[in-house]
Protein backbone atom coordinates (compact mmCIF):
# COMPACT_ATOMS: atom_id res chain seq x y z
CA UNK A 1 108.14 118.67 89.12
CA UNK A 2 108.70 115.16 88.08
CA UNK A 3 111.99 113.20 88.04
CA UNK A 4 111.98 111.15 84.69
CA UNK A 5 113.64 107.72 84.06
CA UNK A 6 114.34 107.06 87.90
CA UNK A 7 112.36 104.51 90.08
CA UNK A 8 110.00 106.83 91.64
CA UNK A 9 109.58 107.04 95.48
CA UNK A 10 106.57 108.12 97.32
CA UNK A 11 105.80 108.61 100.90
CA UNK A 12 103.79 105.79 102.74
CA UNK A 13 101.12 108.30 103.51
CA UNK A 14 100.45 107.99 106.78
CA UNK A 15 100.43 111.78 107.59
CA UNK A 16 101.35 115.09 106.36
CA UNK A 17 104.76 114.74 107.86
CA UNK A 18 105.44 111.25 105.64
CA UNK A 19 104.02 112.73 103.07
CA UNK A 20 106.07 115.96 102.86
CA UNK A 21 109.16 113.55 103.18
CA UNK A 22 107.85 111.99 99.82
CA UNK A 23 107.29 115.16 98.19
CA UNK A 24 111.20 116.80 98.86
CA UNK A 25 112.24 113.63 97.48
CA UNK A 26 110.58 113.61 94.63
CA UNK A 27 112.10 117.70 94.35
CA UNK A 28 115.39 116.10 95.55
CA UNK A 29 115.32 113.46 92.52
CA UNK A 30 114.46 116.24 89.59
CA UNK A 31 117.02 118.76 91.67
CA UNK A 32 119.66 116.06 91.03
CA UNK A 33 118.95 115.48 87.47
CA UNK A 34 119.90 118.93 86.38
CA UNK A 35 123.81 118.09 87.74
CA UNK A 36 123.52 115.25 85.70
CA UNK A 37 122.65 114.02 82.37
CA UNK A 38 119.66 111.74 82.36
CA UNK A 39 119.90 108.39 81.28
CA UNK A 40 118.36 107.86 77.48
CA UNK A 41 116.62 104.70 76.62
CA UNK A 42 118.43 102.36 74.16
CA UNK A 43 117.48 102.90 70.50
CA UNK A 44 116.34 99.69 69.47
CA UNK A 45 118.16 98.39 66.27
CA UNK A 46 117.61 95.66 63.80
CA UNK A 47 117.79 92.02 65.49
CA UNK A 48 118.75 88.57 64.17
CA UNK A 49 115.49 86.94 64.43
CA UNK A 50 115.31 83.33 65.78
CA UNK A 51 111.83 82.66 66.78
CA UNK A 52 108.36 82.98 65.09
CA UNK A 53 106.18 84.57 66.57
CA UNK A 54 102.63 85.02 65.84
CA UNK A 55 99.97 87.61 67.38
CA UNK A 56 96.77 84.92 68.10
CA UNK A 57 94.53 87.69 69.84
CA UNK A 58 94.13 90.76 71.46
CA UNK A 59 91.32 92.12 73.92
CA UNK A 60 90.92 95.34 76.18
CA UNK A 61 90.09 95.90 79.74
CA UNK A 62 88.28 98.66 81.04
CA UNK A 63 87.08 101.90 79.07
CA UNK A 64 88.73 102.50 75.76
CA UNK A 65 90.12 105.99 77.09
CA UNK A 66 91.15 104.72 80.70
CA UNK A 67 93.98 106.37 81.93
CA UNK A 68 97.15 104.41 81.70
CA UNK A 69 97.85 104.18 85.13
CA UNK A 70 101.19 102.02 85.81
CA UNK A 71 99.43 100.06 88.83
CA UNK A 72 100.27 96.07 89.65
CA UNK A 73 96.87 94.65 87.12
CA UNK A 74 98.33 92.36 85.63
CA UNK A 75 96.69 88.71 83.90
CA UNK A 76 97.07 85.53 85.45
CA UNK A 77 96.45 82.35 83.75
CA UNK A 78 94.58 79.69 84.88
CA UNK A 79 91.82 76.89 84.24
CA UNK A 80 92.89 77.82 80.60
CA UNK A 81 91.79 81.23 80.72
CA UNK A 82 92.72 84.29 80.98
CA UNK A 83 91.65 86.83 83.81
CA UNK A 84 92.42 90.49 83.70
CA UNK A 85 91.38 93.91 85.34
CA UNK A 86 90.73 97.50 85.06
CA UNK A 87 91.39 100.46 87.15
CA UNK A 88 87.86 101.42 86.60
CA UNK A 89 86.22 97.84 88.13
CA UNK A 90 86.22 95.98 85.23
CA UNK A 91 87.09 92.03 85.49
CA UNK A 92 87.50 89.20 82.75
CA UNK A 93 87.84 85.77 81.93
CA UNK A 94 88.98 85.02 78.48
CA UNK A 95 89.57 82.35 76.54
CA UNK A 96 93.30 81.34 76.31
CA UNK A 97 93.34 79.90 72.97
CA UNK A 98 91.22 82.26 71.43
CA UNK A 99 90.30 85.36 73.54
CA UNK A 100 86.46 85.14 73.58
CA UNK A 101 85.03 86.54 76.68
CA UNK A 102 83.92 83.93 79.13
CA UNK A 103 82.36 86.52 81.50
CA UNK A 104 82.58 89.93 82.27
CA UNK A 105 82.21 91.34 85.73
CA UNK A 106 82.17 95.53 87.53
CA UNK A 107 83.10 95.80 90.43
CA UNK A 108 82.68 99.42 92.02
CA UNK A 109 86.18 100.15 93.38
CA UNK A 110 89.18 101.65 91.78
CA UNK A 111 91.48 98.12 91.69
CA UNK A 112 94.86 98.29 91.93
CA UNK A 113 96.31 94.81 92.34
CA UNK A 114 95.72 91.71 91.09
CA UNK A 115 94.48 89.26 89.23
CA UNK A 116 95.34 85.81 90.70
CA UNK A 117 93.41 82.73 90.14
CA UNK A 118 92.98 79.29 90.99
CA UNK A 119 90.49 76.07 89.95
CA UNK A 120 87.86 78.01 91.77
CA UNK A 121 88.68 81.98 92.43
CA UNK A 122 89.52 85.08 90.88
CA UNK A 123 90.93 87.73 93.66
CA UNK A 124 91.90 91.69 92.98
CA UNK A 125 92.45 93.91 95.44
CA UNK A 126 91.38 97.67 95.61
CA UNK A 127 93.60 101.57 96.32
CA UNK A 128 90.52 101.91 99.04
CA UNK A 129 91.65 98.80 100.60
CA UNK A 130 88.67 96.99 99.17
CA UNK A 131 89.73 93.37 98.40
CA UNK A 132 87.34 91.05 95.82
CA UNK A 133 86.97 87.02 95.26
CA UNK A 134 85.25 86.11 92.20
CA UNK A 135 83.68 82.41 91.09
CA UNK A 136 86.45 81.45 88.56
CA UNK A 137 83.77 79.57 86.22
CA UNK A 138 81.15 82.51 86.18
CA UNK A 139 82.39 86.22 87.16
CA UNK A 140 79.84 85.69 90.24
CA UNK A 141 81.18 88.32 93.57
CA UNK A 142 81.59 85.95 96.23
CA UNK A 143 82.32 88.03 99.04
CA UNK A 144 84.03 91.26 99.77
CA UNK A 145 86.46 92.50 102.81
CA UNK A 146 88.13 95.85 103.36
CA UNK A 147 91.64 95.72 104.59
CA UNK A 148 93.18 98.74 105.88
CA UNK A 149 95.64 99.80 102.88
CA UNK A 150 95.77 99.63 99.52
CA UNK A 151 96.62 96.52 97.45
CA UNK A 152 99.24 96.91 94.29
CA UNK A 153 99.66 93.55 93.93
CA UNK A 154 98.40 90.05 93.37
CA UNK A 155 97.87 87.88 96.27
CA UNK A 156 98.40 83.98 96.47
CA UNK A 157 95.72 81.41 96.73
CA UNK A 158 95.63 77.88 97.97
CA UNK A 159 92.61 75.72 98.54
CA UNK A 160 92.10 77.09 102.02
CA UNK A 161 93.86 80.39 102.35
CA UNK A 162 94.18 83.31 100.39
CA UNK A 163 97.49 85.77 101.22
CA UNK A 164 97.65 89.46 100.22
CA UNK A 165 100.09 92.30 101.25
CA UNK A 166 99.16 95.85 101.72
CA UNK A 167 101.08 98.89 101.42
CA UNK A 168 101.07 100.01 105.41
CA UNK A 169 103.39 96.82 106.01
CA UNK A 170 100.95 94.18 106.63
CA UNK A 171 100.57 90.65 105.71
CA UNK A 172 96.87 89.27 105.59
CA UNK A 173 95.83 86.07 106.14
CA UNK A 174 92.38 85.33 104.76
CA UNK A 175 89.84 82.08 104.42
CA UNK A 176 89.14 81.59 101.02
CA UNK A 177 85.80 80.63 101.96
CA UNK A 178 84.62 84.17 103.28
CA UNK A 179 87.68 86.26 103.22
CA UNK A 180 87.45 86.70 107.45
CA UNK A 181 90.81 87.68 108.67
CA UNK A 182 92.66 84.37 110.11
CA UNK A 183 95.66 86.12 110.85
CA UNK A 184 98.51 89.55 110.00
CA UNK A 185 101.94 90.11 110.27
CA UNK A 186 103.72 93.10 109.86
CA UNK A 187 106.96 94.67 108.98
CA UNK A 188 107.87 98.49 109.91
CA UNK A 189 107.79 100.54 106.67
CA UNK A 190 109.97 103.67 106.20
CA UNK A 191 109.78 106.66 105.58
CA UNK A 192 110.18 106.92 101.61
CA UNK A 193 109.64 103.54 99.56
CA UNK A 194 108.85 102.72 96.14
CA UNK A 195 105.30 102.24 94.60
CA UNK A 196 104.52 98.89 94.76
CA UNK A 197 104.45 96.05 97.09
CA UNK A 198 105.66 92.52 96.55
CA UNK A 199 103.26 89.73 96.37
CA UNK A 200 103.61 87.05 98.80
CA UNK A 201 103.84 83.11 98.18
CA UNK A 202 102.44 80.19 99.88
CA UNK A 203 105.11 77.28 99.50
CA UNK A 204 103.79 74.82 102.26
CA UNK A 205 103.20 75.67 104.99
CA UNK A 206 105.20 78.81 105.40
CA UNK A 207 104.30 81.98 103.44
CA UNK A 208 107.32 83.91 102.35
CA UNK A 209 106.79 87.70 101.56
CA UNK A 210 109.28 90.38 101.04
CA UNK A 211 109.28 93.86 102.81
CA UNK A 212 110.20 97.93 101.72
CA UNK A 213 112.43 97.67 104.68
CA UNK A 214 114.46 95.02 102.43
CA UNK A 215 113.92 91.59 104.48
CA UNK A 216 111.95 88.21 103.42
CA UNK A 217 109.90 87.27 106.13
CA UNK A 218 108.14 83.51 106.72
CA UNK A 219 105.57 83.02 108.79
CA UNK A 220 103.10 80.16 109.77
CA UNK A 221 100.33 79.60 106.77
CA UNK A 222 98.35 78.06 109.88
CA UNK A 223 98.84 80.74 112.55
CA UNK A 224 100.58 83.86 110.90
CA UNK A 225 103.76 83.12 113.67
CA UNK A 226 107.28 84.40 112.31
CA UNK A 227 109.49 81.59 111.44
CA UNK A 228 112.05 83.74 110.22
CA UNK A 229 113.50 87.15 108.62
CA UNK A 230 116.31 87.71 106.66
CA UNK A 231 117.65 91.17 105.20
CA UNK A 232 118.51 90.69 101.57
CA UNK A 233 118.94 94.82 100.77
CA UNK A 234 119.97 96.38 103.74
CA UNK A 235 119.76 99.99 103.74
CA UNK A 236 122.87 102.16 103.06
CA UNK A 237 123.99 105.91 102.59
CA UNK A 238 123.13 108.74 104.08
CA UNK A 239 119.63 110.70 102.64
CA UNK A 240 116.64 108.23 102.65
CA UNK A 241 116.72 107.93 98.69
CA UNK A 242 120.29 106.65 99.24
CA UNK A 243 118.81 104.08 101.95
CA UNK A 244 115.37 103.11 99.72
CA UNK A 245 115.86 99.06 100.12
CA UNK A 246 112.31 97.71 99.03
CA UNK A 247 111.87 94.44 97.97
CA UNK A 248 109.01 94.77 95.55
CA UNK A 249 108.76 91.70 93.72
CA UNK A 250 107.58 88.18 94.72
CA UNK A 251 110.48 85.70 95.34
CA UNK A 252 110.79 82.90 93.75
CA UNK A 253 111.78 79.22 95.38
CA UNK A 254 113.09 75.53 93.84
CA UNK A 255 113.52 72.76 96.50
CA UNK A 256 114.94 74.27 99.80
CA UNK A 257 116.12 77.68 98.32
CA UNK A 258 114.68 80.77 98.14
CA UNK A 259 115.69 83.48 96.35
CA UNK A 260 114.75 87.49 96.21
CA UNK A 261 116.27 90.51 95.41
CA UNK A 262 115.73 94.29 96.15
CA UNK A 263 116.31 97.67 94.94
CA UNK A 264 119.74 99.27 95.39
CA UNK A 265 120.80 96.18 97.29
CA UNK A 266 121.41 92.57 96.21
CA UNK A 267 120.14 89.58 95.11
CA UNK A 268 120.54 86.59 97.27
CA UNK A 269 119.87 82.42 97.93
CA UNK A 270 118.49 81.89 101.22
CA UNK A 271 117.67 78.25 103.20
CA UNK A 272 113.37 77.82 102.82
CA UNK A 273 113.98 76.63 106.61
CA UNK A 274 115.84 79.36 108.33
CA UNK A 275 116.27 81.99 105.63
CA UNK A 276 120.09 81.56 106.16
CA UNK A 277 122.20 83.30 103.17
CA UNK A 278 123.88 80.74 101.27
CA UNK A 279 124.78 83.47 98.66
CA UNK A 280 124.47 86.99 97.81
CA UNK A 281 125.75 89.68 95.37
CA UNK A 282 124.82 93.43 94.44
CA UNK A 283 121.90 93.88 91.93
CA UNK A 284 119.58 96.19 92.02
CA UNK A 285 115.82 95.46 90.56
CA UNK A 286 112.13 96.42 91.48
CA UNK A 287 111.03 93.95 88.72
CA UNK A 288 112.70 90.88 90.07
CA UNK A 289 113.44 87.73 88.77
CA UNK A 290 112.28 84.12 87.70
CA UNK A 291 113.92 80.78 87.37
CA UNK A 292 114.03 78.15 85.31
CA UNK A 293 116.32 74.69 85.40
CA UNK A 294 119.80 75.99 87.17
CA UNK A 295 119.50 79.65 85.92
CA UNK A 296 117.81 82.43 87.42
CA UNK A 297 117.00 85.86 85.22
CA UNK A 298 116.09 89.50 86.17
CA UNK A 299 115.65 92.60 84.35
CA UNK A 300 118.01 95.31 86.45
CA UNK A 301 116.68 98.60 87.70
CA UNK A 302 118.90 100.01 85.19
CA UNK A 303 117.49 97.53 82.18
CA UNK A 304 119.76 95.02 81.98
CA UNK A 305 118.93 91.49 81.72
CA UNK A 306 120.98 89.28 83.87
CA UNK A 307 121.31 85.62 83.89
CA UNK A 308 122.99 83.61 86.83
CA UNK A 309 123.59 80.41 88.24
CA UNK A 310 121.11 79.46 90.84
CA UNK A 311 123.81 77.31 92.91
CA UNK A 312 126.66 79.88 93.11
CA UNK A 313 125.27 83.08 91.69
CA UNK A 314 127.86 82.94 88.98
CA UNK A 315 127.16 85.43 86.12
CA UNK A 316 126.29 83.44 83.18
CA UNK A 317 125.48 86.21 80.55
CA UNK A 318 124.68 90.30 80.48
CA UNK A 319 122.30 91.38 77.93
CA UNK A 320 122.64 95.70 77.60
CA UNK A 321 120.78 96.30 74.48
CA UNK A 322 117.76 97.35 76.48
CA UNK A 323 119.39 99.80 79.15
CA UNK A 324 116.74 102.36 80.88
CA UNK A 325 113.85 100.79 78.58
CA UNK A 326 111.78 100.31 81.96
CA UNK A 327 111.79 97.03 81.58
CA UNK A 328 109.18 94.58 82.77
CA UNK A 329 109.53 91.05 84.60
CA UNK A 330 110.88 88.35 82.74
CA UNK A 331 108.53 85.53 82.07
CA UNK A 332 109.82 82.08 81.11
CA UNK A 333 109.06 79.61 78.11
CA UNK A 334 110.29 76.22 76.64
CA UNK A 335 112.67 78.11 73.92
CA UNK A 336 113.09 82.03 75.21
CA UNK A 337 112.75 84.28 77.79
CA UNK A 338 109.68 87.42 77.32
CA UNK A 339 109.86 90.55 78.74
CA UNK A 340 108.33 94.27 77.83
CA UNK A 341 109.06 97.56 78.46
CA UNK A 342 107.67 101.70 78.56
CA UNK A 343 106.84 101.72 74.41
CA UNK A 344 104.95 98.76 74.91
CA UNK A 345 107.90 96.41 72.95
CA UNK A 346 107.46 93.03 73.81
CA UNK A 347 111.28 91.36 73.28
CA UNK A 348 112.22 87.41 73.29
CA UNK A 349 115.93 86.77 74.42
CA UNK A 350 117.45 83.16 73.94
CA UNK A 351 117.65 81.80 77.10
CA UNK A 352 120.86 80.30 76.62
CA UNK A 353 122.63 83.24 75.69
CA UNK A 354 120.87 86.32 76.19
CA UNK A 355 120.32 86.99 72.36
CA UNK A 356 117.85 89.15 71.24
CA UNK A 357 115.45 86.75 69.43
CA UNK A 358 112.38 88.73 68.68
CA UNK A 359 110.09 91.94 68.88
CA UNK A 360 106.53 92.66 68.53
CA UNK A 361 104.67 95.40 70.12
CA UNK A 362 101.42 95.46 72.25
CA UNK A 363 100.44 98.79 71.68
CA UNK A 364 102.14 102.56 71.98
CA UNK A 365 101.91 102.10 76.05
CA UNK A 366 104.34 101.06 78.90
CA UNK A 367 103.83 97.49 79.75
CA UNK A 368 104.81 97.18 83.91
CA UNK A 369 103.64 93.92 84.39
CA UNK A 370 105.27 90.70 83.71
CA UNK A 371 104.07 88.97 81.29
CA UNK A 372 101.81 85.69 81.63
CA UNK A 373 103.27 82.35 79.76
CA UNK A 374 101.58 78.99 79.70
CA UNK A 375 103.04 76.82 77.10
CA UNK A 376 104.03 78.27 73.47
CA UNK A 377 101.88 81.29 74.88
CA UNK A 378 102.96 84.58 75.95
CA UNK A 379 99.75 87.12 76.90
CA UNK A 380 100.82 90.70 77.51
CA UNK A 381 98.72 93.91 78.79
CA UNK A 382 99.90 97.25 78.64
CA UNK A 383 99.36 100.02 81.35
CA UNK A 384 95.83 100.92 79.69
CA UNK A 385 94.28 97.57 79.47
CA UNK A 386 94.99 96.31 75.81
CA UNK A 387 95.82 92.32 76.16
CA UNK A 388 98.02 90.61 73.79
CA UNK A 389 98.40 87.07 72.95
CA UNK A 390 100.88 85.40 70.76
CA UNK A 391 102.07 81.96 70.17
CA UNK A 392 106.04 81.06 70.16
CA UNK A 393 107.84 78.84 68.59
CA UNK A 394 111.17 78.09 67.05
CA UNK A 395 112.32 78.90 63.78
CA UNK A 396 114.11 75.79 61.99
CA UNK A 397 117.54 75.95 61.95
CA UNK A 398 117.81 79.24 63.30
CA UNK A 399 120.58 80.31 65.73
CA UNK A 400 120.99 82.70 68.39
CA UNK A 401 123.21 85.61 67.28
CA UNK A 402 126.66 85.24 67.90
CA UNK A 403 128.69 88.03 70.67
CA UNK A 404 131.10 89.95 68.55
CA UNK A 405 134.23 89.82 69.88
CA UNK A 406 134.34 93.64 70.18
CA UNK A 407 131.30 92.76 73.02
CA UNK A 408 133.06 90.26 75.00
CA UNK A 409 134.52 90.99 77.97
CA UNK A 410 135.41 89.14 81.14
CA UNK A 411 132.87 89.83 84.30
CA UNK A 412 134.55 89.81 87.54
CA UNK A 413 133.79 87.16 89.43
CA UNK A 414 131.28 88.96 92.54
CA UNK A 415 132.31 89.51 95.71
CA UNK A 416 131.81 86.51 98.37
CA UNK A 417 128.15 86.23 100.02
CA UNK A 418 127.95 87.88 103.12
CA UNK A 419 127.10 84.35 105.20
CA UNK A 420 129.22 81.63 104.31
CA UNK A 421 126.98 78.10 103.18
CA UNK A 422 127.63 75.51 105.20
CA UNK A 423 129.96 72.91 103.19
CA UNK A 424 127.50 70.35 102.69
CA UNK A 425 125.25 72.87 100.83
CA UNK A 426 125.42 72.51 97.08
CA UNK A 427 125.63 76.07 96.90
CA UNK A 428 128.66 76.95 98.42
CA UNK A 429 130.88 76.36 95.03
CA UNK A 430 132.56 79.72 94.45
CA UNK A 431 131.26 82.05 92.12
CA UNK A 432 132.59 82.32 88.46
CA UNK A 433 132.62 84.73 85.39
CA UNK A 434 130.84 85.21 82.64
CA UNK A 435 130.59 87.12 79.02
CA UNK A 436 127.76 89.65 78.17
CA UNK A 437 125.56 88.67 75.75
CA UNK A 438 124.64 89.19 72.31
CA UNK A 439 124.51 92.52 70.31
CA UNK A 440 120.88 95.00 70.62
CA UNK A 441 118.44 94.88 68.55
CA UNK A 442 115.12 97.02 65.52
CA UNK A 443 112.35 99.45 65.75
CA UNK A 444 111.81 103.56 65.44
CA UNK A 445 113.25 106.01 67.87
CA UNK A 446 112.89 105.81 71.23
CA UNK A 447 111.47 108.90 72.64
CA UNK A 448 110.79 110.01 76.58
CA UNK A 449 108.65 108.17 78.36
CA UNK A 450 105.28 110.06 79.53
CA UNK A 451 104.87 110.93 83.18
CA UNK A 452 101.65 108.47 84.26
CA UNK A 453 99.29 110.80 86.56
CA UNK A 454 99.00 110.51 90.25
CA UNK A 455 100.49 107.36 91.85
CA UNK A 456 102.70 105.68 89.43
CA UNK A 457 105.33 102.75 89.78
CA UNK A 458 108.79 104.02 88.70
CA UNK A 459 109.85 105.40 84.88
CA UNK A 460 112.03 103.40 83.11
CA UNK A 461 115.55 102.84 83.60
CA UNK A 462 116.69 104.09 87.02
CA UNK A 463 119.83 103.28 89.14
């Protein structure tokens, strides 16, 4: 029995006892959804179009049947290329600009998470544990490690140290030069968590990582030592789907501030140097959130796309034409913000207002990565390996849609963080309030998404 339009949790597996616990939840979820109506995904509608968009390319990764698993293989963009991957071992580099295939490499391992890249590798990381480095130029294997869990998503490279987080609670340390183990840290995982694990980020010399228990931790980049941990989503309520906290995306950090948010918790500003709260409010989101200038975005468990300030946390606009789509992360450009969701729509919202802006589509399949952006590009893969690249730009003289007045309405300001900033921090100034954005937007029925086999990373919409 399978619970449909929910975040999905599943047991950590280690043992038959954990893994009964995941099972009568999953019986607990589908139980609950016959006292209560299920959330439908928004019909999409026609939209006021203010950008052009135009489809450059489009590739494929792995077999032409391969399952459309929802698993954390995403692209990454680098060295002006592209590099994806394929459940099935498959590995890429193509060309940004046009999508000819640089080089093609199979690995024999069923990946699960990745790609990242720098100037000189390509790493993706394994369900057996098996984690890969690649010569960014050629496709070459470089060397090959097994970790002791499995990897769902992409780790972070610098020139010396590569950083990858597996799903038994463990942060690896690894030389970029042969992948030896330098150091691990580890958080205590519970009982019932989500599918998926965030990936961590080197800023410095800390790496910053966030946890299914619901806390950021830092630790050393040199030594692996714990410099701090905060709890952005503590736990709450009384059966262990009530209490699932995880923190499953990568958080994101301008200057001294850090910010993350978690499932069925909040999303917060912390201090980069102590991981002090300087503000927090409740959100919930397992797809987390970018920044760009003083705003920060996220796409809600629910499907909502939510701008705020990054100084206060001060609601700046709602955008609900998209509720229980399954939305993706937001990536964003110069002029818009990109995000997908379970058809495989691709949607552009104004940035400045939340306005619907554009839609294409990458294919009939969810999309549950974010999407990769470098300049006027936006590069999209869907859940069974079909890449999509299209170039963005502005139409002339176009405007974002206006809110109809019927639409507006005031957002309570949100309730104060639960650590007060310290006055001289910039981002104590109370929070404010804010209108919704503009109306929804076109396209054919929406109809329920399909169930991916085995392991997959939650169905859309969810609360």
């Amino acid at each position: 029995m399978r619970a449909s339009h929910r975040p999905r949790p599943v047991a950590t597996l280690r043992g038959a006892a954990l893994l009964a616990a995941g099972l009568a939840g999953l019986f607990l979820i589908a139980a609950c959804s016959k006292d209560k109506s299920v959330d439908q995904p928004a019909k999409l509608t026609p939209l006021q179009v203010t950008l052009r968009v135009q489809k450059v390319w489009s590739a494929s990764i792995g077999e032409k049947k391969e399952i459309a698993l929802r698993l954390g293989l995403g692209v990454t963009i680098a060295n002006n290329r592209v590099y994806a991957a394929g459940y099935q071992g498959e590995v890429a580099a193509l060309e940004l600009g046009n999508g000819r295939v640089a080089w093609r490499t199979r690995l024999k391992a069923p990946l699960s998470g990745g790609t990242a890249a720098n100037a000189t590798l390509v790493t993706v990381g394994a369900s057996d544990g098996q984690f890969f480095a690649l010569n960014a130029a050629s496709g070459k294997l470089l060397w090959k490690v097994r970790l002791n869990g499995e990897v769902l998503a992409p780790a972070d490279l610098s020139d010396k140290l590569l950083v990858v987080r597996t799903v038994d609670g463990k942060l690896h340390g690894l030389s970029a030069a042969d992948g030896h183990e330098l150091w691990s840290a580890e958080q205590q995982v519970p009982r019932l968590s989500l599918r998926g694990t965030a990936r961590p980020v080197i800023v410095g010399e800390l790496v910053l990582c966030g946890f299914d228990n619901g806390k950021v931790l830092a630790v050393n980049a040199g030594d692996g030592s714990v410099q701090w941990e905060a709890t952005v989503t503590p736990p709450h309520g009384r059966t262990e789907l009530e209490r699932l906290s995880d923190i499953d995306s990568a958080v994101d950090v301008a200057g001294q501030n850090v910010y993350a948010v978690g499932f069925q918790g909040r999303v917060a500003m912390l201090a980069l140097d102590t991981g002090q709260t300087w503000w927090s409010h409740e959100a919930s989101s397992y797809r987390g959130l970018t920044l760009d200038d003083d705003a920060l975005y996220l796409s809600t468990a629910d499907g909502e796309v939510v701008a705020l300030k990054t100084r206060t946390g001060a609601e700046l606009w709602r955008q609900k034409a998209l509720l229980h789509r399954g939305l993706s992360g937001i990536a964003v450009m110069d002029n818009a913000l990109v995000t997908a969701d379970f058809q495989g729509y691709v949607h552009w919202l104004d940035k400045a207002t939340g306005a619907l802006a554009a839609r294409e589509r990458s294919g009939k399949v969810r999309v549950s990565t974010t999407p990769a952006v470098a300049g006027d590009m936006a590069v999209v893969i869907n859940d069974r390996g079909q890449i999509s690249a299209w170039r963005v730009s502005a139409l002339p003289g176009a405007k974002a849609a206006p809110v109809p007045a019927a639409q507006q309405a005031t957002t309570p300001a949100p309730a104060p963080a639960a650590e007060t900033p310290a006055p001289a921090n910039p981002a104590a100034a109370p929070a404010g309030t804010a209108e919704p954005a503009a109306p929804p937007a076109p396209a054919p029925p929406t109809a329920p998404p399909q169930a991916a086999p085995e392991t997959a990373q939650p169905p859309p919409g969810g609360s």
